[in-house]
PDB file of N, CA and C in Angstrom:
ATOM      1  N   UNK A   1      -9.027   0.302 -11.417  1.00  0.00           N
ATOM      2  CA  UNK A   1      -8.727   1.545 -10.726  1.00  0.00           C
ATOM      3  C   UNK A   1      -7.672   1.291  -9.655  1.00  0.00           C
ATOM      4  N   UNK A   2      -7.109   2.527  -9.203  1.00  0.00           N
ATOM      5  CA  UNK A   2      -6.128   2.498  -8.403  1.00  0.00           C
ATOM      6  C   UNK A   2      -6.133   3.090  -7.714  1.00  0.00           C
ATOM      7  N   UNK A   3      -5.652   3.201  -5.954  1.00  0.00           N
ATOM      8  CA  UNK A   3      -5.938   4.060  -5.325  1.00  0.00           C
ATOM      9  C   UNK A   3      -5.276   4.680  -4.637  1.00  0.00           C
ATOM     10  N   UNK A   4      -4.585   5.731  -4.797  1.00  0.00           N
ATOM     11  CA  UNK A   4      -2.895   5.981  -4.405  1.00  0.00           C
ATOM     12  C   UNK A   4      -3.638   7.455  -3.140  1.00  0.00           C
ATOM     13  N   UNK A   5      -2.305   7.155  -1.956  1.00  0.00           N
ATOM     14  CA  UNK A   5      -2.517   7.992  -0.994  1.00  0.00           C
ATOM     15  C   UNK A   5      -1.287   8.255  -0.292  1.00  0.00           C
ATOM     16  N   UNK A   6      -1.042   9.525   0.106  1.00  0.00           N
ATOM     17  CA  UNK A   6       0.540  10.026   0.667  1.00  0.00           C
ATOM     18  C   UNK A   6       0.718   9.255   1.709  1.00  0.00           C
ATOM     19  N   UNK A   7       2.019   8.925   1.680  1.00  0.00           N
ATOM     20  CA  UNK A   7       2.613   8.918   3.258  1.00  0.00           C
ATOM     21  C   UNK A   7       3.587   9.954   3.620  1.00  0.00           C
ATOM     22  N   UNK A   8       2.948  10.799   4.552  1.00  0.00           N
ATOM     23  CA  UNK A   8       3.065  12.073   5.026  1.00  0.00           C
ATOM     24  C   UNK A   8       3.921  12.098   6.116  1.00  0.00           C
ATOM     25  N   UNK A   9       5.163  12.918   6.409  1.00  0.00           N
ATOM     26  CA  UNK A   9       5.971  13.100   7.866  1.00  0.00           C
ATOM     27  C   UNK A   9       5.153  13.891   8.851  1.00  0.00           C
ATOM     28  N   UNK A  10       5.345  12.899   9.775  1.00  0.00           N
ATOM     29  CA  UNK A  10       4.356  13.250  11.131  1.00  0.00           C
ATOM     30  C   UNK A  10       5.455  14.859  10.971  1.00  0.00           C
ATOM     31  N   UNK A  11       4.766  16.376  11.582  1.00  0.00           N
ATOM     32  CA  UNK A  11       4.749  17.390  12.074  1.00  0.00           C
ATOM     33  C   UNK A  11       4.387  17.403  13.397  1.00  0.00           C
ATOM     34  N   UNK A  12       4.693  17.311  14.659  1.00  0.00           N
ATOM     35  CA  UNK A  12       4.597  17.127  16.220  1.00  0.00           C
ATOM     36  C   UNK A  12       3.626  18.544  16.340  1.00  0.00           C
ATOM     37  N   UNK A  13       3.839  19.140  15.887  1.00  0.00           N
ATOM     38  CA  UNK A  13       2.982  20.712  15.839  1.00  0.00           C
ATOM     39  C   UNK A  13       1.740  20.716  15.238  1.00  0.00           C
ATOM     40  N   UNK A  14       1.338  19.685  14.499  1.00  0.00           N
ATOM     41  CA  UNK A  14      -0.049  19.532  13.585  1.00  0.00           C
ATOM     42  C   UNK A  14      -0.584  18.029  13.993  1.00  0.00           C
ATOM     43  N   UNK A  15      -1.724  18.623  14.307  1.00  0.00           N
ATOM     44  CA  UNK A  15      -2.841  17.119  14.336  1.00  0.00           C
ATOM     45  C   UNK A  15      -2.176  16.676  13.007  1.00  0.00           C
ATOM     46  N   UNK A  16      -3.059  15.341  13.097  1.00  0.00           N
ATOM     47  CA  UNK A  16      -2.445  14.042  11.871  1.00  0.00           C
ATOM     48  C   UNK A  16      -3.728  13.213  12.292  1.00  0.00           C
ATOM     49  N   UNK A  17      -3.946  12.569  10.937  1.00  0.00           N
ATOM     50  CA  UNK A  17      -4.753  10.983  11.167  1.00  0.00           C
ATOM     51  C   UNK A  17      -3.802  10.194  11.386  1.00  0.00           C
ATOM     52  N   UNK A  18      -4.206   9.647  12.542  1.00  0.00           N
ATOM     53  CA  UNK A  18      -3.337   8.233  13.424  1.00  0.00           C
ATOM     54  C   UNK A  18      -4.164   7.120  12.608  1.00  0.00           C
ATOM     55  N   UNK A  19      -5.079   6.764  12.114  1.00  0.00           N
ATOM     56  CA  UNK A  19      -5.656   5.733  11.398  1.00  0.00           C
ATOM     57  C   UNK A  19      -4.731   4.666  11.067  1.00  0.00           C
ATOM     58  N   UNK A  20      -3.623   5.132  10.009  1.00  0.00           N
ATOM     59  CA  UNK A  20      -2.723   4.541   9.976  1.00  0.00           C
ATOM     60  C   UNK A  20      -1.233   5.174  10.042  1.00  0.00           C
ATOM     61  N   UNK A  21      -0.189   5.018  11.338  1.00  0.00           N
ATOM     62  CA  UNK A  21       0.819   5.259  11.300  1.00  0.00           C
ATOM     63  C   UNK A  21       2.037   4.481  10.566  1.00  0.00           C
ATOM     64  N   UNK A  22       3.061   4.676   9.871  1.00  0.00           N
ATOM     65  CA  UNK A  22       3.551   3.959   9.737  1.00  0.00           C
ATOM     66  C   UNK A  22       5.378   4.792  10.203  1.00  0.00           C
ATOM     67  N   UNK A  23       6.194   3.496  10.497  1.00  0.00           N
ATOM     68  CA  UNK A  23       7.217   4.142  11.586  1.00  0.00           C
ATOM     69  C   UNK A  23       8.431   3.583  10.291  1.00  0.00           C
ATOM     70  N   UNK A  24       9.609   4.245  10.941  1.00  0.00           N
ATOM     71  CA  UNK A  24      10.622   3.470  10.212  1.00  0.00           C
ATOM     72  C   UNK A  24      10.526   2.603  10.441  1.00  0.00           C
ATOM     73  N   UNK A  25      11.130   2.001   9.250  1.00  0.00           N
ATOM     74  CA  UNK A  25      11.492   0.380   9.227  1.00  0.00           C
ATOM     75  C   UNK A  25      10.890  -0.383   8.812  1.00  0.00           C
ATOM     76  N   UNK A  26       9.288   0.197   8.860  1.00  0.00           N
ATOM     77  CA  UNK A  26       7.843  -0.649   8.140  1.00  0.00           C
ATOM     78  C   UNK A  26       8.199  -0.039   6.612  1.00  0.00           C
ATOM     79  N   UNK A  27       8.737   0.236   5.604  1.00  0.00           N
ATOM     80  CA  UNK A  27       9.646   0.923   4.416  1.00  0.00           C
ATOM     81  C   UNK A  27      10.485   1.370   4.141  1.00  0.00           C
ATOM     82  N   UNK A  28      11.665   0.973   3.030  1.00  0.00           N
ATOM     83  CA  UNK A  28      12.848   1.784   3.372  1.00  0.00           C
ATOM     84  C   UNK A  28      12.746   3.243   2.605  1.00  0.00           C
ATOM     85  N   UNK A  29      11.660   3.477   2.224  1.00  0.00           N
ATOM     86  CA  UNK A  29      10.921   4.587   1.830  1.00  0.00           C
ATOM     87  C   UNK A  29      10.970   5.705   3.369  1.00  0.00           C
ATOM     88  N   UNK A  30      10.330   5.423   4.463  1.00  0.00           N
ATOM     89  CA  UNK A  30       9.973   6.147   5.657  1.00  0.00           C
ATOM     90  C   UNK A  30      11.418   6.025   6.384  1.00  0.00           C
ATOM     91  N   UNK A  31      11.670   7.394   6.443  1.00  0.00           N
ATOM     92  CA  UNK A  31      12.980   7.941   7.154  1.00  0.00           C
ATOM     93  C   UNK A  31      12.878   8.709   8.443  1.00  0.00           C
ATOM     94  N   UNK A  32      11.316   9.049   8.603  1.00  0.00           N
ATOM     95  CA  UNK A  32      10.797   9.355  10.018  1.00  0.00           C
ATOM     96  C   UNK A  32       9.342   9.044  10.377  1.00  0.00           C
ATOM     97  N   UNK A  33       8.925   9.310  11.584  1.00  0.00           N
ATOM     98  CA  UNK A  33       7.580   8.742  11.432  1.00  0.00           C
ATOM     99  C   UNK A  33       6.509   9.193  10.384  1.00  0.00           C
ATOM    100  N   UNK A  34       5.539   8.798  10.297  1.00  0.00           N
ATOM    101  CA  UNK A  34       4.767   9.146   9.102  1.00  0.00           C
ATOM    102  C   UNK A  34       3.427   8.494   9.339  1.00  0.00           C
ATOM    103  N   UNK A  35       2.735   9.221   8.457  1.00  0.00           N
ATOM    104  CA  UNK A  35       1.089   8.301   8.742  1.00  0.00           C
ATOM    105  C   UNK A  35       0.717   8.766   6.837  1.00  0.00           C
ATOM    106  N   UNK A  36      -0.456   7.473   6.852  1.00  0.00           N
ATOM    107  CA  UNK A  36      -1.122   7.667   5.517  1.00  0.00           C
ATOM    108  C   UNK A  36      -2.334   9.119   5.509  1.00  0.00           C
ATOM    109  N   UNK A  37      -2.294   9.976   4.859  1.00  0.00           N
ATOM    110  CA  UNK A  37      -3.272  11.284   4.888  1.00  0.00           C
ATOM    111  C   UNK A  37      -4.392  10.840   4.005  1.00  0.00           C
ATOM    112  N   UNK A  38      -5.041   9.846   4.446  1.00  0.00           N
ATOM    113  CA  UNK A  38      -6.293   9.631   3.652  1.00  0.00           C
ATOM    114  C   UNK A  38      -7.042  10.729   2.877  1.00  0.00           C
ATOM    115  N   UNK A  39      -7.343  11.830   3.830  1.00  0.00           N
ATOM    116  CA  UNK A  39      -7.905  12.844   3.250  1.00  0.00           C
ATOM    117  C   UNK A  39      -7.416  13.352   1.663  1.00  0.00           C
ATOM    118  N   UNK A  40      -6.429  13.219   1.482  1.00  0.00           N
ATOM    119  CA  UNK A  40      -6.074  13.466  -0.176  1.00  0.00           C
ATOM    120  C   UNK A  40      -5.762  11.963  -0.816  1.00  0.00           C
ATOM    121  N   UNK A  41      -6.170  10.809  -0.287  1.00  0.00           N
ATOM    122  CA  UNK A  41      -6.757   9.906  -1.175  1.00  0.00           C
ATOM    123  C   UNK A  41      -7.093   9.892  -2.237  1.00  0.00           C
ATOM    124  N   UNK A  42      -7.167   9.744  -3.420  1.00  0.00           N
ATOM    125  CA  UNK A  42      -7.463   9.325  -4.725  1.00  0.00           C
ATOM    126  C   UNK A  42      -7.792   8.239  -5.701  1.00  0.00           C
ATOM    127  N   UNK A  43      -8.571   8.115  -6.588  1.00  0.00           N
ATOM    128  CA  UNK A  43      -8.691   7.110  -7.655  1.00  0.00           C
ATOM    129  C   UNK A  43      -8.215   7.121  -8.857  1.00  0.00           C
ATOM    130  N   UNK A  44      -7.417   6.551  -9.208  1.00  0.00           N
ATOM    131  CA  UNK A  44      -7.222   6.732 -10.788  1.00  0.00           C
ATOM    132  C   UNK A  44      -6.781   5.669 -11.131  1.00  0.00           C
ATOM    133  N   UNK A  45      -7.335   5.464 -13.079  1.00  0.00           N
ATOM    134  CA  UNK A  45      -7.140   4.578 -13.371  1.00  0.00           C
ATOM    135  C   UNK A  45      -5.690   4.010 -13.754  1.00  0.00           C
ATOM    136  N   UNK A  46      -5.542   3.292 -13.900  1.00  0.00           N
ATOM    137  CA  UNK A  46      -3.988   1.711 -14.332  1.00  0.00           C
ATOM    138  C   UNK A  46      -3.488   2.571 -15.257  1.00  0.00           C
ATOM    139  N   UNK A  47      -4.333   3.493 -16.771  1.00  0.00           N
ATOM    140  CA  UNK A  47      -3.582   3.880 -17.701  1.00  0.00           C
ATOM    141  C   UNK A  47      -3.006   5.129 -17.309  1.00  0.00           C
ATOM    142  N   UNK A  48      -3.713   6.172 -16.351  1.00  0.00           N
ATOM    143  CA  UNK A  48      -2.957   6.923 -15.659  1.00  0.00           C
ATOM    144  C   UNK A  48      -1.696   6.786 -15.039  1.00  0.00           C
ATOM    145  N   UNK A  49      -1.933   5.852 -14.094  1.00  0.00           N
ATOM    146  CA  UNK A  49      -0.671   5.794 -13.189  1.00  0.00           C
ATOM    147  C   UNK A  49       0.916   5.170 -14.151  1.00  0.00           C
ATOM    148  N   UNK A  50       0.564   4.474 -15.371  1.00  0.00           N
ATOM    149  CA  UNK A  50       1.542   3.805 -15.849  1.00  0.00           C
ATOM    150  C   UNK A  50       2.409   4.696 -16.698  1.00  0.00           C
ATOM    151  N   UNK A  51       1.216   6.186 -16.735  1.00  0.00           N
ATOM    152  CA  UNK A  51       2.118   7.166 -17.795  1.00  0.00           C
ATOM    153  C   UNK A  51       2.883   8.096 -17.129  1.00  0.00           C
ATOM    154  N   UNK A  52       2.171   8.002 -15.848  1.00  0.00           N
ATOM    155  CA  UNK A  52       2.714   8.832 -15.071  1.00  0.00           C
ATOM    156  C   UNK A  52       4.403   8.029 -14.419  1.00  0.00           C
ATOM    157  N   UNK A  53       4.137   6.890 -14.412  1.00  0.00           N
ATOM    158  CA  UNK A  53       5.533   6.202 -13.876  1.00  0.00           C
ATOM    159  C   UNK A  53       6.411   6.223 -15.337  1.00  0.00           C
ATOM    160  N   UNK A  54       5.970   6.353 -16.851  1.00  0.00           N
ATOM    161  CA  UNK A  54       6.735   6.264 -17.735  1.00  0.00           C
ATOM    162  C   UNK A  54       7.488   8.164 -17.770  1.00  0.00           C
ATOM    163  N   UNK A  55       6.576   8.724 -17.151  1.00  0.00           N
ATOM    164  CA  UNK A  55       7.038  10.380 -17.513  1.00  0.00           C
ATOM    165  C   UNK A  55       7.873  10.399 -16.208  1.00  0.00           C
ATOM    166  N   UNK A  56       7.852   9.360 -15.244  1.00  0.00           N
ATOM    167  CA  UNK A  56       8.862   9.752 -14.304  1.00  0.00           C
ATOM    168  C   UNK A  56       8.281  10.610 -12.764  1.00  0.00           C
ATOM    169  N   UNK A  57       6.854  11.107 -13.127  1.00  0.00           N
ATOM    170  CA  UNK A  57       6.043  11.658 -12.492  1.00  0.00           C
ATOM    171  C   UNK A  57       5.912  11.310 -11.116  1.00  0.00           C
ATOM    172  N   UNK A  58       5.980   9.962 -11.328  1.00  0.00           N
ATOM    173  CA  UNK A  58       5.452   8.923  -9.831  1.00  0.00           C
ATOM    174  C   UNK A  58       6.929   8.164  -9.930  1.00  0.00           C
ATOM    175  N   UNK A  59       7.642   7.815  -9.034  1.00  0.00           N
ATOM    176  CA  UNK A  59       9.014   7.294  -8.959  1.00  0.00           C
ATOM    177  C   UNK A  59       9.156   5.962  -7.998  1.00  0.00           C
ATOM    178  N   UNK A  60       9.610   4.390  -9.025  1.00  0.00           N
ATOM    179  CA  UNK A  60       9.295   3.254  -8.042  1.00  0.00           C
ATOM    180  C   UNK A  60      10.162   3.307  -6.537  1.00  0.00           C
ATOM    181  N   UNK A  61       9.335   2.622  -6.104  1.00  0.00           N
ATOM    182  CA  UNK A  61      10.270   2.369  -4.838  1.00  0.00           C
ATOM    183  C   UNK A  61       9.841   0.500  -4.425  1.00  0.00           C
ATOM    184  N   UNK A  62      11.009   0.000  -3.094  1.00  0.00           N
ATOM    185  CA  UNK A  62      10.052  -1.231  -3.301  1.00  0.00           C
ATOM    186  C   UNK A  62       8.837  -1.591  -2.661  1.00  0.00           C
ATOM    187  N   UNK A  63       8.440  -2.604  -2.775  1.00  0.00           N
ATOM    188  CA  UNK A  63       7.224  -2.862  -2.558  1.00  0.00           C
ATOM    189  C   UNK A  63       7.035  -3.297  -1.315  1.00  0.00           C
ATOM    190  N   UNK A  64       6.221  -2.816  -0.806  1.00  0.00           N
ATOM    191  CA  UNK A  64       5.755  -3.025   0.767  1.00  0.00           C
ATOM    192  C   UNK A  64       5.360  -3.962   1.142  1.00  0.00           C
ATOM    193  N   UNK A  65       5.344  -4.192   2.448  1.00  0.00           N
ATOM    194  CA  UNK A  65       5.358  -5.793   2.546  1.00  0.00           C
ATOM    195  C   UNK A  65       3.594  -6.095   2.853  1.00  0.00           C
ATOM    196  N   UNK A  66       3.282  -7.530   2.662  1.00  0.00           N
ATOM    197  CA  UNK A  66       2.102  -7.227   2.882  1.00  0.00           C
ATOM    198  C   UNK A  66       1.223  -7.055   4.343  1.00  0.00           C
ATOM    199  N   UNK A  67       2.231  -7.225   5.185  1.00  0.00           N
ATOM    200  CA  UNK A  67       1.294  -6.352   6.795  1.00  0.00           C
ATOM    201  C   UNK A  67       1.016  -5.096   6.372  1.00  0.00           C
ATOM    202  N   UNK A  68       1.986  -4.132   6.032  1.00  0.00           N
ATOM    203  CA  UNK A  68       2.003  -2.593   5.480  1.00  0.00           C
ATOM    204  C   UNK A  68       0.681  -2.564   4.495  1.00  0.00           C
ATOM    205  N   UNK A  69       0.479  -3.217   4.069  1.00  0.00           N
ATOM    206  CA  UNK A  69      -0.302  -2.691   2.537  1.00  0.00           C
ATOM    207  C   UNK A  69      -1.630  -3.371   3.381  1.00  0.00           C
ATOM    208  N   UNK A  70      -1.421  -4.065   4.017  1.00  0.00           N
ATOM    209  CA  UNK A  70      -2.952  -4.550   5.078  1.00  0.00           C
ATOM    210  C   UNK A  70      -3.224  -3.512   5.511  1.00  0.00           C
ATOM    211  N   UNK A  71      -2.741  -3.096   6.379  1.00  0.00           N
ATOM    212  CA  UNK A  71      -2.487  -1.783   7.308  1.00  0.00           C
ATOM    213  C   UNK A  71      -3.271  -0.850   6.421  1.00  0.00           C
ATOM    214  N   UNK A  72      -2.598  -0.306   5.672  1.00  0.00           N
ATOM    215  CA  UNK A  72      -3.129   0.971   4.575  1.00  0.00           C
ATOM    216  C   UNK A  72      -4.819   0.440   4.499  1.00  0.00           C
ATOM    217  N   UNK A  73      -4.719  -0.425   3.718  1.00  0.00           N
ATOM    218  CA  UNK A  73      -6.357  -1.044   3.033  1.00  0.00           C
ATOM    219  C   UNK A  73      -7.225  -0.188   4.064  1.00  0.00           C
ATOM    220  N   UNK A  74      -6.847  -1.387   5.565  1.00  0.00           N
ATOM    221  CA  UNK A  74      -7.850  -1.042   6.835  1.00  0.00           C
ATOM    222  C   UNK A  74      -8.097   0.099   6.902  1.00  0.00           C
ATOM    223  N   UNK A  75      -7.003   1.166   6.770  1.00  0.00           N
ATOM    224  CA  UNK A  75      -6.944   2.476   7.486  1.00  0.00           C
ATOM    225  C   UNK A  75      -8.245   3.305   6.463  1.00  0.00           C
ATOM    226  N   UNK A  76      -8.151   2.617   4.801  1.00  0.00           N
ATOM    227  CA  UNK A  76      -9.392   3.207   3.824  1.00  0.00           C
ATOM    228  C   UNK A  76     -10.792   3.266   4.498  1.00  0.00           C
ATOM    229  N   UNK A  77     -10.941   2.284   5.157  1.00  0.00           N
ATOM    230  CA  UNK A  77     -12.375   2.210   5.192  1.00  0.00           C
ATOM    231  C   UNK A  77     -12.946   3.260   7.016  1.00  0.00           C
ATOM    232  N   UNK A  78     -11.591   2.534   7.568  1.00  0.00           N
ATOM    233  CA  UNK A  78     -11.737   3.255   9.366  1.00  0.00           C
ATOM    234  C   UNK A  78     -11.212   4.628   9.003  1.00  0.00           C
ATOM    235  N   UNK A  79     -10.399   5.205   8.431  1.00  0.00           N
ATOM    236  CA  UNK A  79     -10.485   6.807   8.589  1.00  0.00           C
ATOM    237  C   UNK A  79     -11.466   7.458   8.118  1.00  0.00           C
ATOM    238  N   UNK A  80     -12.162   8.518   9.158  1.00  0.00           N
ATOM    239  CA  UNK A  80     -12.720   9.276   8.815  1.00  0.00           C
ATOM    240  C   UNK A  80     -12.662  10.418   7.607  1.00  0.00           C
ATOM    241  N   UNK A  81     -10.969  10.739   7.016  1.00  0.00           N
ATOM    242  CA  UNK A  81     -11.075  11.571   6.475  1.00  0.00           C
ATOM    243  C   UNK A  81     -11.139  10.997   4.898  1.00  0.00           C
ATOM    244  N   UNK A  82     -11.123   9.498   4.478  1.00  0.00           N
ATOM    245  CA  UNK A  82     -10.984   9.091   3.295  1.00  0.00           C
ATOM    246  C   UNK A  82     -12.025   9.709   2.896  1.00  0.00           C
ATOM    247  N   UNK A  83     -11.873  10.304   1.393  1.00  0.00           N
ATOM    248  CA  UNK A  83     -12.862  10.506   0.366  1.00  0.00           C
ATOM    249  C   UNK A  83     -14.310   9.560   0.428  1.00  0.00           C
ATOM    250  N   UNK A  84     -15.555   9.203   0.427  1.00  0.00           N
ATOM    251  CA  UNK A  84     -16.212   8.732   0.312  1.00  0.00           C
ATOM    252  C   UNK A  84     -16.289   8.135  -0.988  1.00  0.00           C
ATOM    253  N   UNK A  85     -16.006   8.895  -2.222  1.00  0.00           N
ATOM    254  CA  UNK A  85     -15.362   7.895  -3.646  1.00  0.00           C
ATOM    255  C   UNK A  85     -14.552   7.315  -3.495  1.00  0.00           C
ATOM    256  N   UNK A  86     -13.412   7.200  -2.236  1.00  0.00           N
ATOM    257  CA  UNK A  86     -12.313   6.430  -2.020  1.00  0.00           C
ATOM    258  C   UNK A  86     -13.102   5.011  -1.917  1.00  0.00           C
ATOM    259  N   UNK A  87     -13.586   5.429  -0.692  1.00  0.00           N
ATOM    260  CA  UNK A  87     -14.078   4.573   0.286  1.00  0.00           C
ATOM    261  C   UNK A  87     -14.892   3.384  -0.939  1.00  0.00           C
ATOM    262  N   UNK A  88     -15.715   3.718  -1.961  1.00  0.00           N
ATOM    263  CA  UNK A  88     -16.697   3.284  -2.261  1.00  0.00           C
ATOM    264  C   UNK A  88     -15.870   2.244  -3.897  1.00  0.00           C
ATOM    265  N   UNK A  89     -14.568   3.173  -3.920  1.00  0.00           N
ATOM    266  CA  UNK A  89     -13.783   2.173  -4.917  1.00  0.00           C
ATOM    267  C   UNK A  89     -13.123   1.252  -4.231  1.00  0.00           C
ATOM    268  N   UNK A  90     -12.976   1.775  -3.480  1.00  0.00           N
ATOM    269  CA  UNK A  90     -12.174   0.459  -2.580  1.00  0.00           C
ATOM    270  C   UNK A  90     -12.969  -1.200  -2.155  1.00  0.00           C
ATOM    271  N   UNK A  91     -14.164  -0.202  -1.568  1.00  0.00           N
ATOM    272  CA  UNK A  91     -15.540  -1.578  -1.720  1.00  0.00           C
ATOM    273  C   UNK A  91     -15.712  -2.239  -3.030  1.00  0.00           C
ATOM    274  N   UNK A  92     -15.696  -1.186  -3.758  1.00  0.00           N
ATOM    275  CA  UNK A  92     -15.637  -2.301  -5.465  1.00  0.00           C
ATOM    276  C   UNK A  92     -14.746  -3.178  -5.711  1.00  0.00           C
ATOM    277  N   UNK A  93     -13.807  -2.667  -5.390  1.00  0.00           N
ATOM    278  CA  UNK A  93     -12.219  -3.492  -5.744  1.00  0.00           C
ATOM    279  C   UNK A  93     -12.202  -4.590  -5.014  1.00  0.00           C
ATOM    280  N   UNK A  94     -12.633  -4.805  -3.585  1.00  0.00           N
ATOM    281  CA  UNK A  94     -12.945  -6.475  -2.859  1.00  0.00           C
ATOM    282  C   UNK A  94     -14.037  -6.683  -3.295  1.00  0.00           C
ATOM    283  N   UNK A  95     -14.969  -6.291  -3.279  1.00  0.00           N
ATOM    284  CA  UNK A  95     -15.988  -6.960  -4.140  1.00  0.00           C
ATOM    285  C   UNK A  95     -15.669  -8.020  -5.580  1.00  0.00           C
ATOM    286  N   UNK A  96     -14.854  -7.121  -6.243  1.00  0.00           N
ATOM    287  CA  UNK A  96     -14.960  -7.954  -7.901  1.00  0.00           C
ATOM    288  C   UNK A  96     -13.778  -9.059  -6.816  1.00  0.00           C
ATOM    289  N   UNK A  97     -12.744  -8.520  -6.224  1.00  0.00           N
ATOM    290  CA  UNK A  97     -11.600  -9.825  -5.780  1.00  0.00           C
ATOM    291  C   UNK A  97     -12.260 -11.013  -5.399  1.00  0.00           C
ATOM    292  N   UNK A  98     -13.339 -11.079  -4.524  1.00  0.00           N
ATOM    293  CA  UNK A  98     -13.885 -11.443  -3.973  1.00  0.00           C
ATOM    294  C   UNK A  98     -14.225 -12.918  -4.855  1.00  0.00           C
ATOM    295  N   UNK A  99     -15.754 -12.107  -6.279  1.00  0.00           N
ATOM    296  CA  UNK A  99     -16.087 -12.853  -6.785  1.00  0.00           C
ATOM    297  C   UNK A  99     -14.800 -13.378  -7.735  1.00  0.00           C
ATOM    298  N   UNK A 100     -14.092 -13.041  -7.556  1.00  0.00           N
ATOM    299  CA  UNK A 100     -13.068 -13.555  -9.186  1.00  0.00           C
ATOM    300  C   UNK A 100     -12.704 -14.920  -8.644  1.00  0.00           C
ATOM    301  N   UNK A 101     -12.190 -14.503  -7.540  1.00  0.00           N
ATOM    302  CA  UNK A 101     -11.572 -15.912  -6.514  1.00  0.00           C
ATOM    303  C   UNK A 101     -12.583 -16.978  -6.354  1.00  0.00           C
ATOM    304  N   UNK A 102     -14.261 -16.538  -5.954  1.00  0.00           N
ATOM    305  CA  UNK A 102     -15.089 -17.711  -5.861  1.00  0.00           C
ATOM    306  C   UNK A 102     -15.057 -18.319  -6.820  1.00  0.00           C
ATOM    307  N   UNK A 103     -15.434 -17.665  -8.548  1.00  0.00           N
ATOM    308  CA  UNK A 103     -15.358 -18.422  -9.427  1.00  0.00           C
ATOM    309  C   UNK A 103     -13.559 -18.948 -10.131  1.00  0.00           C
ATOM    310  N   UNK A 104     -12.607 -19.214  -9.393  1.00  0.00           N
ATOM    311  CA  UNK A 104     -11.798 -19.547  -9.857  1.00  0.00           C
ATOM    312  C   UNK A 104     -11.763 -21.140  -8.807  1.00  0.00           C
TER     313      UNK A 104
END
């Protein structure tokens, strides 16, 4: 499973989850400030997302570095507004990492 979540342009006029902000420069994706909107968080699986990047649907960009993608993880479990199915795939997903690595 996979767990894809917006990064949203801060609006100065609208509350926002600060959970996780991310500013320029932390992506050359983010062109103003921005934060992750947990609240529309999602799960879906590998064969989803790969048809969706073959239909063009979802569009690459590069890959974030890994403080950024730390950042995000944390922000899954400490924001209040993540999905609770978020929350609970996300626990699965270190879980199996977890054991894969002990037994390797």
């Amino acid at each position: 499973m996979h767990i894809l979540a917006n990064i949203t342009s801060v609006d100065p006029d609208i509350l926002h989850d600060d959970t996780c902000e991310v500013s320029v420069g932390d992506h050359p994706f983010v062109t103003k400030e921005s934060y992750v909107a947990y609240e529309y968080a999602i799960e879906r699986h590998k064969n989803f997302v790969d048809r969706q990047a073959q239909l063009k649907v979802y569009k690459p960009h590069k890959a974030a570095s890994t403080a950024l993608v730390d950042r995000i993880c944390e922000g899954i479990k400490k924001s209040k507004f993540t999905p609770r199915a978020v929350k609970d795939c996300y626990d699965a997903t270190v879980r199996a990492a977890a054991k894969k690595n002990k037994n390797n």
